[in-house]
Protein backbone atom coordinates (compact mmCIF):
# COMPACT_ATOMS: atom_id res chain seq x y z
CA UNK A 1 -4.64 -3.23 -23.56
CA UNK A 2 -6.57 -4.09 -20.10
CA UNK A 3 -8.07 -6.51 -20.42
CA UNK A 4 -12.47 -6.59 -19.86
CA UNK A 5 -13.72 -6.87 -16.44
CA UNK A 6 -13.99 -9.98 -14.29
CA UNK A 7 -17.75 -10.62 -14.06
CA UNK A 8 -19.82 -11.39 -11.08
CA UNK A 9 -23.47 -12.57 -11.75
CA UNK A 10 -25.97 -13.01 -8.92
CA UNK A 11 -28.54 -15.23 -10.62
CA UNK A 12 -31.92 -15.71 -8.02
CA UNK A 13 -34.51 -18.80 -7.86
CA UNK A 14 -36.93 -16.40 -7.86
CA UNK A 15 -38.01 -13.29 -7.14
CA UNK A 16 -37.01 -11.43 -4.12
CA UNK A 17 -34.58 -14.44 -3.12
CA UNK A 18 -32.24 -11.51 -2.56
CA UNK A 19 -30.64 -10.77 -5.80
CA UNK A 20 -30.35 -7.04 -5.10
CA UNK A 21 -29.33 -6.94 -1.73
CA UNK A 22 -26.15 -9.48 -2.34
CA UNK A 23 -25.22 -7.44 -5.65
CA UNK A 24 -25.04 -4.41 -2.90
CA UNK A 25 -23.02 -6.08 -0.58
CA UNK A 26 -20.76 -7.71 -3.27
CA UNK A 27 -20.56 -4.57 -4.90
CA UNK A 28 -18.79 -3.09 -1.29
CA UNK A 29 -16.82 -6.11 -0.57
CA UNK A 30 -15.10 -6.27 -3.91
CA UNK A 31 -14.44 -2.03 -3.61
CA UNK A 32 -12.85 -2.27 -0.42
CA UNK A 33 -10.58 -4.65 -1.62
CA UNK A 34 -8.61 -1.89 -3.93
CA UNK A 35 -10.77 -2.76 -7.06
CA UNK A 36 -12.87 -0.46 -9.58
CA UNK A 37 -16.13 -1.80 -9.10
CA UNK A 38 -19.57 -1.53 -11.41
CA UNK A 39 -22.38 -3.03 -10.76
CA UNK A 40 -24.99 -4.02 -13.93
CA UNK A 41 -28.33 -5.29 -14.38
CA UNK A 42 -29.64 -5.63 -18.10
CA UNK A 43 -33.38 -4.85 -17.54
CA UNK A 44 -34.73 -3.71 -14.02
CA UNK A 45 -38.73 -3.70 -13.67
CA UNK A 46 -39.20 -1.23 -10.69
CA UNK A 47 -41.55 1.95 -9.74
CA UNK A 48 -38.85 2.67 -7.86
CA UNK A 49 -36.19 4.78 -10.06
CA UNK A 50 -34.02 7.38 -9.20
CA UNK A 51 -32.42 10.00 -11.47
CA UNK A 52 -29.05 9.90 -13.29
CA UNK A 53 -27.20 13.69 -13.99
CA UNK A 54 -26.49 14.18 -17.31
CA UNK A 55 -22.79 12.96 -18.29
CA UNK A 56 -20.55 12.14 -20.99
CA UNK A 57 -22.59 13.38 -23.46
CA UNK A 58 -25.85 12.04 -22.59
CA UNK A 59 -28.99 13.77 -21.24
CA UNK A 60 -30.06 12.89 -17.08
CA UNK A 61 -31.99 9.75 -17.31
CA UNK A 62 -33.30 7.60 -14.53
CA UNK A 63 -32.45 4.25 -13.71
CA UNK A 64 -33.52 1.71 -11.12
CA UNK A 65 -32.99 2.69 -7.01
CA UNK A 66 -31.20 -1.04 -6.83
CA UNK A 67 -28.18 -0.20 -9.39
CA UNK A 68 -28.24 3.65 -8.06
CA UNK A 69 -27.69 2.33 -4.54
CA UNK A 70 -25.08 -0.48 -5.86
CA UNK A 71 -23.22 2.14 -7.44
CA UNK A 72 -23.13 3.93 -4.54
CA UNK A 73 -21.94 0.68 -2.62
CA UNK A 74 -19.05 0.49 -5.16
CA UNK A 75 -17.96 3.70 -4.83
CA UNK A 76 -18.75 4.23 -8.37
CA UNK A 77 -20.87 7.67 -10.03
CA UNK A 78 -24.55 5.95 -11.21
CA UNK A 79 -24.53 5.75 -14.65
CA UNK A 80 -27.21 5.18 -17.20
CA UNK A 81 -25.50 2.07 -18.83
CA UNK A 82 -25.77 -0.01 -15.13
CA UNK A 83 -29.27 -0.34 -16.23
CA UNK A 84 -29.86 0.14 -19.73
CA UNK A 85 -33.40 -1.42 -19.49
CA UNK A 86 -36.21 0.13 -16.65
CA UNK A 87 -39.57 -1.42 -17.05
CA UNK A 88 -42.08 0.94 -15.16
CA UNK A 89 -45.54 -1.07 -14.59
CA UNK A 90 -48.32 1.23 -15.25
CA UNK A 91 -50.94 -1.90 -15.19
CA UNK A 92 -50.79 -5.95 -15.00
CA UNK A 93 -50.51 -5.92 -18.78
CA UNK A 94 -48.57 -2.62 -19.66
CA UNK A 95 -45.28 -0.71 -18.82
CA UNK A 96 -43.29 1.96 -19.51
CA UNK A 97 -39.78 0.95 -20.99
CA UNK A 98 -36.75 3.27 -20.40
CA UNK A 99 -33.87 2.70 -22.65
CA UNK A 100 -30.47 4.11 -21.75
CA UNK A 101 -32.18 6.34 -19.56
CA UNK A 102 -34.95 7.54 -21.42
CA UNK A 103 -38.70 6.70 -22.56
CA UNK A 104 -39.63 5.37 -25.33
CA UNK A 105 -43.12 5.34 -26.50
CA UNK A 106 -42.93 3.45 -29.52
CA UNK A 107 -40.85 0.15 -27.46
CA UNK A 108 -43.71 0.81 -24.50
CA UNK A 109 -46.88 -0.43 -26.73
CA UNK A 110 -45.01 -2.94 -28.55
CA UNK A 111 -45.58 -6.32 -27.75
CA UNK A 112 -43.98 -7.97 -24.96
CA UNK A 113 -41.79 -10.96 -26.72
CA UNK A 114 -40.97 -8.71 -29.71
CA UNK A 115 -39.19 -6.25 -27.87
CA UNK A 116 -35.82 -8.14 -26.69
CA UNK A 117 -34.63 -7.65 -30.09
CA UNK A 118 -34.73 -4.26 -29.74
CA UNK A 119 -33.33 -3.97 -26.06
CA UNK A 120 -30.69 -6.35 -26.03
CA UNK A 121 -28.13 -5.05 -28.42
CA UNK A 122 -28.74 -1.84 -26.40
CA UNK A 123 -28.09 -3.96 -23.12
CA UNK A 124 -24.84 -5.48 -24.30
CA UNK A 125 -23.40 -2.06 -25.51
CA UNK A 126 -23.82 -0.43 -22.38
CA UNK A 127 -22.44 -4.17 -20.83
CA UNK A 128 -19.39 -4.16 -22.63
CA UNK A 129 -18.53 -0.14 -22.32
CA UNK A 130 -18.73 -1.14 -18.47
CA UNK A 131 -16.83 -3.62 -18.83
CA UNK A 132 -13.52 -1.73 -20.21
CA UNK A 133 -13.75 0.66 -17.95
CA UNK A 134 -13.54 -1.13 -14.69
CA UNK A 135 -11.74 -4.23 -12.34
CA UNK A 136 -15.29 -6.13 -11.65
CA UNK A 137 -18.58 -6.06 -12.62
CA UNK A 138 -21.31 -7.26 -10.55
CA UNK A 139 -24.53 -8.09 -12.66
CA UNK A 140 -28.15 -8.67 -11.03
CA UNK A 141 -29.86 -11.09 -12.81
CA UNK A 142 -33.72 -10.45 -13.03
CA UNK A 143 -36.66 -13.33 -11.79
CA UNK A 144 -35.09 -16.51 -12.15
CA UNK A 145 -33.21 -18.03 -15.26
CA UNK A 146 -35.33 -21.01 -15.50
CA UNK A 147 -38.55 -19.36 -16.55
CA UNK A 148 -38.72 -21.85 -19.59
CA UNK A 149 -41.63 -19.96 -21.09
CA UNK A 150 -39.60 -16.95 -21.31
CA UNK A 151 -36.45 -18.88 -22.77
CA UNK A 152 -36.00 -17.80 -26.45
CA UNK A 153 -35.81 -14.18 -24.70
CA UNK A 154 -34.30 -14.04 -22.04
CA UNK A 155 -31.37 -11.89 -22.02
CA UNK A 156 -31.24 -10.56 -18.85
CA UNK A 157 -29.82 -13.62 -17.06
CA UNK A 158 -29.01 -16.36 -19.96
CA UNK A 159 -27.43 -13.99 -22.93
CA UNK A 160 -26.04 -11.45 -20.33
CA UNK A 161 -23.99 -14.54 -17.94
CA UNK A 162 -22.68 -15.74 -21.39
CA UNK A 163 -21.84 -12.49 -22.91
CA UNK A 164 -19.72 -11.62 -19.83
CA UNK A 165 -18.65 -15.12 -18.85
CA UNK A 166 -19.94 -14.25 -15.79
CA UNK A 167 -19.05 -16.43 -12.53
CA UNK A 168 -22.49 -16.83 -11.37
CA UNK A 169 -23.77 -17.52 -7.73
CA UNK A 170 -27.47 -18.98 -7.41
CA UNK A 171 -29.66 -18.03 -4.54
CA UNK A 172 -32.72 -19.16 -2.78
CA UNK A 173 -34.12 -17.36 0.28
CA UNK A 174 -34.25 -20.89 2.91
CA UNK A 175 -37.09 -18.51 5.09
CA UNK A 176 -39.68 -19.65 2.49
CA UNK A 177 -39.00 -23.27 2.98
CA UNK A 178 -37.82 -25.63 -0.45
CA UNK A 179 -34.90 -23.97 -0.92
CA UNK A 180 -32.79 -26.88 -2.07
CA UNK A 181 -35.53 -27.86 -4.51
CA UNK A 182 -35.75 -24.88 -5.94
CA UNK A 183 -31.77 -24.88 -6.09
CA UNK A 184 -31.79 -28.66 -7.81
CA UNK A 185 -34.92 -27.23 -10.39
CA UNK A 186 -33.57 -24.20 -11.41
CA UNK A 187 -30.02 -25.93 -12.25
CA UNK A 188 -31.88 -28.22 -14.21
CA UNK A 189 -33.85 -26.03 -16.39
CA UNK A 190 -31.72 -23.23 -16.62
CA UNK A 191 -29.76 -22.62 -20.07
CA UNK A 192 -26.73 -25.63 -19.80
CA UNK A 193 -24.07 -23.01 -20.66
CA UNK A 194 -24.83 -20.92 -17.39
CA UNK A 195 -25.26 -23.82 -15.47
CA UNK A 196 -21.62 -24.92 -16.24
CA UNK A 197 -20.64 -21.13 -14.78
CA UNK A 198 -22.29 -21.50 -11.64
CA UNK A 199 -19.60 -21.58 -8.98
CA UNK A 200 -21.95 -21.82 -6.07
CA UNK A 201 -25.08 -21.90 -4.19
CA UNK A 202 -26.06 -19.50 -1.55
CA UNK A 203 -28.93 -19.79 1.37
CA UNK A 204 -30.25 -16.87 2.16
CA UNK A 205 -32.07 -15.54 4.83
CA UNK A 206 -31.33 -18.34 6.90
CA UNK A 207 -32.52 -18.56 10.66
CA UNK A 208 -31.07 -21.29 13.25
CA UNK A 209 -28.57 -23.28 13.52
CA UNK A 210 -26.48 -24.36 10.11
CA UNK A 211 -25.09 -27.57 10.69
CA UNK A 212 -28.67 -29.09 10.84
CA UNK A 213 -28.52 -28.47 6.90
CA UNK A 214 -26.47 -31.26 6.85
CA UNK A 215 -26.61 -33.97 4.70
CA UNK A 216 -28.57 -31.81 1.70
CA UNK A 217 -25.52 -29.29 0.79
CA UNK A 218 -23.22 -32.87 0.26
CA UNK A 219 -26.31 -34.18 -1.20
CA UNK A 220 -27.29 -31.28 -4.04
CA UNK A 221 -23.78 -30.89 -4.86
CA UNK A 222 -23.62 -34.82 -5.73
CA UNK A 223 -26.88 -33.80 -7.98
CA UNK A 224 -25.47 -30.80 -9.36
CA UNK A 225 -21.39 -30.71 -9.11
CA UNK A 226 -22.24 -26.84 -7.39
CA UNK A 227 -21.43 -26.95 -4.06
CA UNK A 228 -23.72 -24.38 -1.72
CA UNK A 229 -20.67 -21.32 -0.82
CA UNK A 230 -22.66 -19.45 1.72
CA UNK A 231 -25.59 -19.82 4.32
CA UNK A 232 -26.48 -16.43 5.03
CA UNK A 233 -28.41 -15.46 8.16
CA UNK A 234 -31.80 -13.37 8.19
CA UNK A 235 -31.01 -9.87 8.26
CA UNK A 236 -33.87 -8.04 9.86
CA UNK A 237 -32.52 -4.21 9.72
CA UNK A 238 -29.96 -4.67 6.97
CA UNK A 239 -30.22 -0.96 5.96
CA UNK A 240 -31.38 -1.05 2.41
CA UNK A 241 -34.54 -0.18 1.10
CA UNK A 242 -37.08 -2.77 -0.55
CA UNK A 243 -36.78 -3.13 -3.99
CA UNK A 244 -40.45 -3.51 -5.19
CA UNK A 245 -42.34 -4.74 -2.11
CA UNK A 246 -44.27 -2.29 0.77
CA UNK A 247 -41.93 -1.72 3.25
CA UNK A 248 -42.30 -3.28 6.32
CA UNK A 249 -42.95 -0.96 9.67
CA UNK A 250 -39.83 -0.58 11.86
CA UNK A 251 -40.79 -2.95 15.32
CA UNK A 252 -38.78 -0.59 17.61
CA UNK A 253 -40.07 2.92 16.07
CA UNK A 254 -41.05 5.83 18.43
CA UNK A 255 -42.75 9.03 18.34
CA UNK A 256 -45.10 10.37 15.92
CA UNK A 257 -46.82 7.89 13.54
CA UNK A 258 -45.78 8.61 9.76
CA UNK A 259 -48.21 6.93 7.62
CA UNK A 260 -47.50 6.28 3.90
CA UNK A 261 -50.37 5.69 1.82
CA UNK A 262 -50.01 3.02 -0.30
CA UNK A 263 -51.90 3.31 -3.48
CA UNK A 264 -51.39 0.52 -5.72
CA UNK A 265 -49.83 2.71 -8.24
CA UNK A 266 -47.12 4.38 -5.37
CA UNK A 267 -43.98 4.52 -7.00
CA UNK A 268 -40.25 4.98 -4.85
CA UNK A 269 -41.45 4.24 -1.56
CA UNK A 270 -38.15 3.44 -1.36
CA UNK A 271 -37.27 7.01 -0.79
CA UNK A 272 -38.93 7.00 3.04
CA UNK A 273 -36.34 4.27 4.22
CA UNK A 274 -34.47 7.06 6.05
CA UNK A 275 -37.48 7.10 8.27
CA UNK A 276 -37.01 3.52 8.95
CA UNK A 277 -33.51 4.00 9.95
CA UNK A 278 -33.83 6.69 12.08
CA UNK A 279 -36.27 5.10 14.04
CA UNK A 280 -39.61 6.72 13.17
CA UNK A 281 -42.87 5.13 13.17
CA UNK A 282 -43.57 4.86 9.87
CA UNK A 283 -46.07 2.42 8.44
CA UNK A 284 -47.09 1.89 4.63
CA UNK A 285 -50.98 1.06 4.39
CA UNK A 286 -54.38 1.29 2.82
CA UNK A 287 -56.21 0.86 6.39
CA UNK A 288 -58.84 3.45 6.68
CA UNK A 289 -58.93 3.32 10.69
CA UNK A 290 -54.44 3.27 10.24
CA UNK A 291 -54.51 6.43 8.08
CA UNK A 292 -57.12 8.04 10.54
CA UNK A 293 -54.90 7.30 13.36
CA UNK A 294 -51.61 9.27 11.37
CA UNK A 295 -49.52 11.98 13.35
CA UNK A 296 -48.23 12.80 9.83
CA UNK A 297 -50.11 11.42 6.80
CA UNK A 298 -47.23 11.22 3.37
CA UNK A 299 -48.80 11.15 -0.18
CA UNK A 300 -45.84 9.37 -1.97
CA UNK A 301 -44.49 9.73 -5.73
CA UNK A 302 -47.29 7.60 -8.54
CA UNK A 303 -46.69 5.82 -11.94
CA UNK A 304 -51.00 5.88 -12.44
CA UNK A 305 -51.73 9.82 -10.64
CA UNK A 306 -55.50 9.50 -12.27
CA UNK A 307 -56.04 6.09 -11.45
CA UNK A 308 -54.88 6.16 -7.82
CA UNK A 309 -56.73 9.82 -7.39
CA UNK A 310 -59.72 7.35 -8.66
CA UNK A 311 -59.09 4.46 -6.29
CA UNK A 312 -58.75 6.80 -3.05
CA UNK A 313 -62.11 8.33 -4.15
CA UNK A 314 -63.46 4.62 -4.48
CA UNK A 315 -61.82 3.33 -1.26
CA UNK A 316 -63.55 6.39 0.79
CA UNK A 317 -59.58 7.04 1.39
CA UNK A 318 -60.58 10.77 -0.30
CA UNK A 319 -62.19 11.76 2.64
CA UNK A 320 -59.97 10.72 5.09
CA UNK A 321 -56.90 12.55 3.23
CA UNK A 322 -58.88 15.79 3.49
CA UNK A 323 -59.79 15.21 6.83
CA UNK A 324 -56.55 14.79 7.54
CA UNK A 325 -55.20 17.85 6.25
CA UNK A 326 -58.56 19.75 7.82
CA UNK A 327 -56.93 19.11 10.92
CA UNK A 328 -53.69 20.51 11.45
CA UNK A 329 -51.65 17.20 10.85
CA UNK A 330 -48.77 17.45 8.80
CA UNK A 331 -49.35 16.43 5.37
CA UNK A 332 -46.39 15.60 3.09
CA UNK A 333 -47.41 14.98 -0.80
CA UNK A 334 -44.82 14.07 -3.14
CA UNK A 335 -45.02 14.19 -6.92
CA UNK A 336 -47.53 12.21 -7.69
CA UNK A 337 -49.00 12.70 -4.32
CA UNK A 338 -48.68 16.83 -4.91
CA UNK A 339 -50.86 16.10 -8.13
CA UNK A 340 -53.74 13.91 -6.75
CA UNK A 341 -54.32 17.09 -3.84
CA UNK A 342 -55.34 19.17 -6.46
CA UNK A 343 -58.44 19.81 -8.24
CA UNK A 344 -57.65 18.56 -11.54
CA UNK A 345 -55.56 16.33 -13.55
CA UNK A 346 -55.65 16.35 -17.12
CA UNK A 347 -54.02 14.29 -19.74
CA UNK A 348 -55.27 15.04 -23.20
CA UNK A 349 -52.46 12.35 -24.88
CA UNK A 350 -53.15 9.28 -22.75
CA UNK A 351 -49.25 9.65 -21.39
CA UNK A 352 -50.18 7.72 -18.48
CA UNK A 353 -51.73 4.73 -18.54
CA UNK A 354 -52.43 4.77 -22.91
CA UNK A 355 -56.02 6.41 -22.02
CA UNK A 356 -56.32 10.12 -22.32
CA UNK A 357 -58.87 11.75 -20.26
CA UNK A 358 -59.10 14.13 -17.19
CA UNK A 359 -59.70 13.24 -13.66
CA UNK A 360 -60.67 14.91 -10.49
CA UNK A 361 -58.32 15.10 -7.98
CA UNK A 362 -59.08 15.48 -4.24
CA UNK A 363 -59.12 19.10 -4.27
CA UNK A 364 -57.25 20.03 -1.04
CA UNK A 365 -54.94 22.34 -3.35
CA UNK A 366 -56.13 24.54 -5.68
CA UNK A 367 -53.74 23.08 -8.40
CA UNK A 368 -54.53 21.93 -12.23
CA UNK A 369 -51.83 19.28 -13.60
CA UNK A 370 -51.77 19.15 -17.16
CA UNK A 371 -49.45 15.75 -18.49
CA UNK A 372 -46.90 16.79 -21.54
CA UNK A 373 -44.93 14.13 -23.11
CA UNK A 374 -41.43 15.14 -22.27
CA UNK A 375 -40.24 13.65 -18.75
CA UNK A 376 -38.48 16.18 -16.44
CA UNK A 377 -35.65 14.43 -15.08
CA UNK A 378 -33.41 16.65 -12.70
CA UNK A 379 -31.31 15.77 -9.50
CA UNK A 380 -29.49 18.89 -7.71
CA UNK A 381 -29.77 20.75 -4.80
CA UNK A 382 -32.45 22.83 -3.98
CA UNK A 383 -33.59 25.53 -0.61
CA UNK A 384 -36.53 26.23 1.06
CA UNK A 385 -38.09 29.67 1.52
CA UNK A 386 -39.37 30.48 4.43
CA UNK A 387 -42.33 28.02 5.93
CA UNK A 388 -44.71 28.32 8.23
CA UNK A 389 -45.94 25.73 11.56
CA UNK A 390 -44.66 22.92 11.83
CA UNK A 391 -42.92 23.09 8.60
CA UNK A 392 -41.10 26.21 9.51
CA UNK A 393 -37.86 24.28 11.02
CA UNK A 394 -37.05 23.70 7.14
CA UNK A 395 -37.30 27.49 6.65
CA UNK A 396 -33.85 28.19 4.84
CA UNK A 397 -32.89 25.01 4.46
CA UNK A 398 -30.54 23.43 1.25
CA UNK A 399 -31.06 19.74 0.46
CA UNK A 400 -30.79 17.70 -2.54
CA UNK A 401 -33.72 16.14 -4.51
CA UNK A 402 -34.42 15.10 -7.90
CA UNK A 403 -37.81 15.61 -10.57
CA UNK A 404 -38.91 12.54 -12.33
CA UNK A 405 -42.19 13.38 -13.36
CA UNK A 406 -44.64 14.21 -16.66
CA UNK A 407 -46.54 17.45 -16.51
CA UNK A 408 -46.85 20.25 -14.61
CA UNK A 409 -49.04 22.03 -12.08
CA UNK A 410 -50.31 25.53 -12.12
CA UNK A 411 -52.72 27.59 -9.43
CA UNK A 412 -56.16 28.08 -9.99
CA UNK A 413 -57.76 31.16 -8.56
CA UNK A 414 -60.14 30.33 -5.27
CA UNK A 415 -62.14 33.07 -3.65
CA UNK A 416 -61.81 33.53 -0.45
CA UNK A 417 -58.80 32.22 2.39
CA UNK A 418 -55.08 32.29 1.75
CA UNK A 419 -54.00 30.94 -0.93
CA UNK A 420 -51.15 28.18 -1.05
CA UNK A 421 -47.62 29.64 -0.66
CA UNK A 422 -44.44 28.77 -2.95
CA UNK A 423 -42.22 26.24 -0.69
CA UNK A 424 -38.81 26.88 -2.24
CA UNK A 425 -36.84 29.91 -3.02
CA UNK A 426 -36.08 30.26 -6.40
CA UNK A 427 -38.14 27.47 -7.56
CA UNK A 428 -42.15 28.37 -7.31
CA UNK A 429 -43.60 25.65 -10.08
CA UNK A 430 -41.86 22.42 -7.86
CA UNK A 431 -43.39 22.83 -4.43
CA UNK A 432 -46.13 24.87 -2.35
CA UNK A 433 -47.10 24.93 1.41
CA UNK A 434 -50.87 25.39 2.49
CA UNK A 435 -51.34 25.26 6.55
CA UNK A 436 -50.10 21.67 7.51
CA UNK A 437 -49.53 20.43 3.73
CA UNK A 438 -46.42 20.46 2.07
CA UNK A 439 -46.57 20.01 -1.64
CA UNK A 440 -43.30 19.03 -3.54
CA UNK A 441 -42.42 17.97 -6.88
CA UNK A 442 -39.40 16.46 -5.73
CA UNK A 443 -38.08 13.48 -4.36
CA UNK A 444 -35.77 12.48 -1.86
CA UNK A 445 -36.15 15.12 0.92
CA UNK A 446 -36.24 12.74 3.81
CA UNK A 447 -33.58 10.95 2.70
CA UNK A 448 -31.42 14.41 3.53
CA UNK A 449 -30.34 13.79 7.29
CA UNK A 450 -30.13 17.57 7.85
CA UNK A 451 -34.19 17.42 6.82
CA UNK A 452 -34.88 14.29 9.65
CA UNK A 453 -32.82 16.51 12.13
CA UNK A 454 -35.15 19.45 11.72
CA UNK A 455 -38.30 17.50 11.57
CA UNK A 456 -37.81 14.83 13.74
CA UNK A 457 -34.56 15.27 15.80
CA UNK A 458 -33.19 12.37 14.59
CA UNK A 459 -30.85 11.27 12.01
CA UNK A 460 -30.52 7.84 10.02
CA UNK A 461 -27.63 5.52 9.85
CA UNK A 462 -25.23 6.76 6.95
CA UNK A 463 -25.26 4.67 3.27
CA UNK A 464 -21.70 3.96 3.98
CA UNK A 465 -22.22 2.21 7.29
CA UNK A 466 -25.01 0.18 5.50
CA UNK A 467 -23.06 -0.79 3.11
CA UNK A 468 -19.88 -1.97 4.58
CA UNK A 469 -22.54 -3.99 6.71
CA UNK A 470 -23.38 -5.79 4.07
CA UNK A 471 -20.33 -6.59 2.88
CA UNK A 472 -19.31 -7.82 6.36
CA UNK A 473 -22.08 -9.79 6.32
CA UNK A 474 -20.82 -11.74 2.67
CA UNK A 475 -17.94 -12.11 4.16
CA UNK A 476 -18.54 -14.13 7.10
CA UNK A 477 -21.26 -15.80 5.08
CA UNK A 478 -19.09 -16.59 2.12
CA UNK A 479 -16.78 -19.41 2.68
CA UNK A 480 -12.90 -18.84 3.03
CA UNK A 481 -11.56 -17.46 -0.29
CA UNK A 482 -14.79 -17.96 -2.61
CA UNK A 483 -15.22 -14.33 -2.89
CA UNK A 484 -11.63 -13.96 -4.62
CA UNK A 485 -11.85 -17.20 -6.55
CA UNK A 486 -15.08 -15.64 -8.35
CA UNK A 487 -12.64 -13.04 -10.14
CA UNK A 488 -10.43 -16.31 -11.83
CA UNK A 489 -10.38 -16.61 -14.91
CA UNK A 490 -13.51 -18.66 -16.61
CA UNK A 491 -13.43 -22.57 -15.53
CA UNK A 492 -15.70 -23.19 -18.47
CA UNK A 493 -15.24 -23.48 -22.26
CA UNK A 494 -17.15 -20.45 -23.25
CA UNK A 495 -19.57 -21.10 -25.56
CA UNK A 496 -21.03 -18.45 -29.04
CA UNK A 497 -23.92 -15.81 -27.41
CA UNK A 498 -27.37 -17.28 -28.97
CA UNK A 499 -28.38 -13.86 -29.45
């Protein structure tokens, strides 16, 4: 019988030390060694999701953009089980939970500390099925494994490391300053059996020269027994988008200025990387005189549609949307972003958010969204019909997108003028063009290169180039031979799961 996977756990003093974007690389670095790669992280909480097809007898479901891109960096089809748990913030005290791909209502408005019971046998079946199946698995831990409060239930770094008997790599981003303090506090609180499988330390985003770290590796290691295994510089334009943060605008973009509106409820920004990488001035912001300033003006995807359409009417952002698309600019509204331009949005069940109710939208489309409980989840390719101004260099056009949305939208009759026209052949509920605006229900079109080419003459740099960048990158970092030694066999006395 083959034996489980070796398993590779990248275990973070915090948030956004860099967990995700070493899991990618690793994820490469251990492919293109020969090696059937997976990557895993128990419970992801992200707005930004992305949409699994239906497989091996289960339904399409969504997990989050990280594991869909490491899959994609190992070479692997994205599967459901690499992130059995999706946490989708709605508000500070509330979010949606996704299990196996899925939502469900009745884990959503249960309490917070009662629901690991429920999640983690879930979590471990969809961690061990992974684990037959391929050479390595490389698991994302989630916030840092010395949140003591959160202890008792913590499976997503303590119970998954032990279940898997995970080699596990700590890292602190340096750029923030009391990075070796954080490595020497998070040893110490951390759960004692994971602490005995760290193999290593790693200093991320690191800027200057390394051997003026000297003594304090030598030194922490003495206070530990971990030595630190990598000092990895700052990567400014590493290729991947950001996890949960607002992207940051691209220093050496030209031509027109794309302007993402950032409503605190904007969910996969992460989709509008592409952009980035192709070198277009693209911005994310809540700046009234920024947004007034936008060549092109993008609506992105929401996980709140009535309470950001009720924030941009509070900001005075309403008006400058429909002044916007008044003018002639291009106007790109996706999803979420399709539903807040129309007139109204109701949701009779309280399906987003918990409080039912109907909202106005901004009323540049003469569009009603009604919310129904079942999520469409869809990824496949899709065309364009044929589109007028400056849309019309899409006219024809096949690309691939995906629907991860509640509800639908439906015309409303308005006297007088043209009414909006269906965007995509065979498809007239998902999208509609009005002068300058383009409506879609679908995600993903810029990151279609074919799409960037039409609109912008340019093209980004492709996922596989980004990725084996990264794993260059872990390599140089990495010390001689560390990589490898991570995949022998436990040097720890495993210890029973406390689940």
């Amino acid at each position: 019988m083959k034996r489980p996977a070796r398993a590779v756990m990248v275990l973070g003093c915090t948030s956004g030390a860099g967990k995700s974007w070493l899991a990618t690389a690793l994820c490469r670095w251990y492919a293109r060694q020969g090696l059937k790669v997976a990557p895993f992280k128990a419970q992801n909480m992200s707005n930004h999701a992305r949409v699994v097809p239906a497989a091996a007898g289960r339904p399409a479901g969504e997990i989050g953009s990280a594991q869909y891109f490491q899959a994609l960096a190992a070479r692997a089809e994205p599967d459901v089980r690499m992130n059995p748990v999706l946490l989708k913030p709605e508000a500070d005290t509330r979010s949606q939970v996704v299990l196996m791909g899925q939502v469900r209502p009745e884990l959503t408005t249960m309490p917070w500390r009662e629901r690991s019971q429920h999640l983690w046998p879930a979590a471990l079946a969809a961690l061990q099925s992974l684990r037959e199946e391929v050479d390595v698995l490389v698991i994302e831990g989630a916030g840092s494994p010395a949140e003591i409060n959160l202890a008792t239930s913590d499976y997503v770094n303590t119970r998954t490391a032990r279940a898997a008997e995970a080699a596990c790599l700590l890292v602190a981003d340096i750029d923030r300053g009391g990075a070796f303090a954080h490595l020497y506090g998070t040893h110490a609180l951390m759960d004692a059996q994971v602490a005995r499988q760290l193999r290593g330390f790693v200093l991320n985003r690191f800027r200057g020269d390394a051997t003026l770290l000297a003594p304090a590796p030598a030194q922490l290691q003495q206070l530990t027994g971990v030595p630190t295994v990598a000092v990895v510089p700052m990567q400014h334009d590493h290729g991947l988008p950001e996890e949960d943060a607002v992207p940051a605008a691209h220093a050496a973009a030209t031509g027109p200025r794309v302007v993402v509106l950032a409503t605190p409820h904007a969910s996969n920004l992460d989709e509008f990387e592409p952009l980035r990488q192709a070198g277009v001035a693209v911005s994310f912001s809540r700046d009234a005189e920024t947004l007034r300033a936008a060549d092109w003006l993008v609506l992105p995807g929401s996980k709140h549609t009535r309470a950001d359409a009720q924030w941009l009417q509070a900001q005075g952002l309403a008006a400058l949307v429909q002044a916007h698309a008044a003018s002639g600019r291009p106007l790109l509204a996706v999803c979420g972003g399709l539903q807040v331009l129309g007139e109204q949005l109701h949701d009779p069940q309280g399906l987003e958010g918990g409080q039912p109710g109907s909202t106005a939208g901004l009323g540049v489309l003469p569009l009603a969204t009604r919310f129904q409980p079942a999520k469409q989840l869809q990824r496949r390719g899709y065309r364009f019909g044929l589109l007028q101004g400056v849309w019309a260099p899409l006219s024809q056009l096949s690309f691939e997108g995906y629907e991860i949305h509640l509800g639908d939208s439906q015309l409303l009759p308005r006297p007088g003028g043209m009414p909006p026209q269906p965007a995509l052949a065979g498809s007239p509920g998902l999208g509609w063009q009005h002068g300058s605006v383009l409506a879609l229900y679908l995600h993903g079109l810029l990151e279609n290169p074919a799409v960037l080419q039409a609109l912008f003459g340019r093209r980004p740099r492709p996922l596989d180039a980004v990725f084996d960048g990264l794993a260059d990158t872990v390599d140089a970092a990495f010390q001689p031979g560390v990589l490898r030694s991570l995949l022998d066999p436990p040097n720890f006395t495993p210890s029973p799961d406390t689940a």
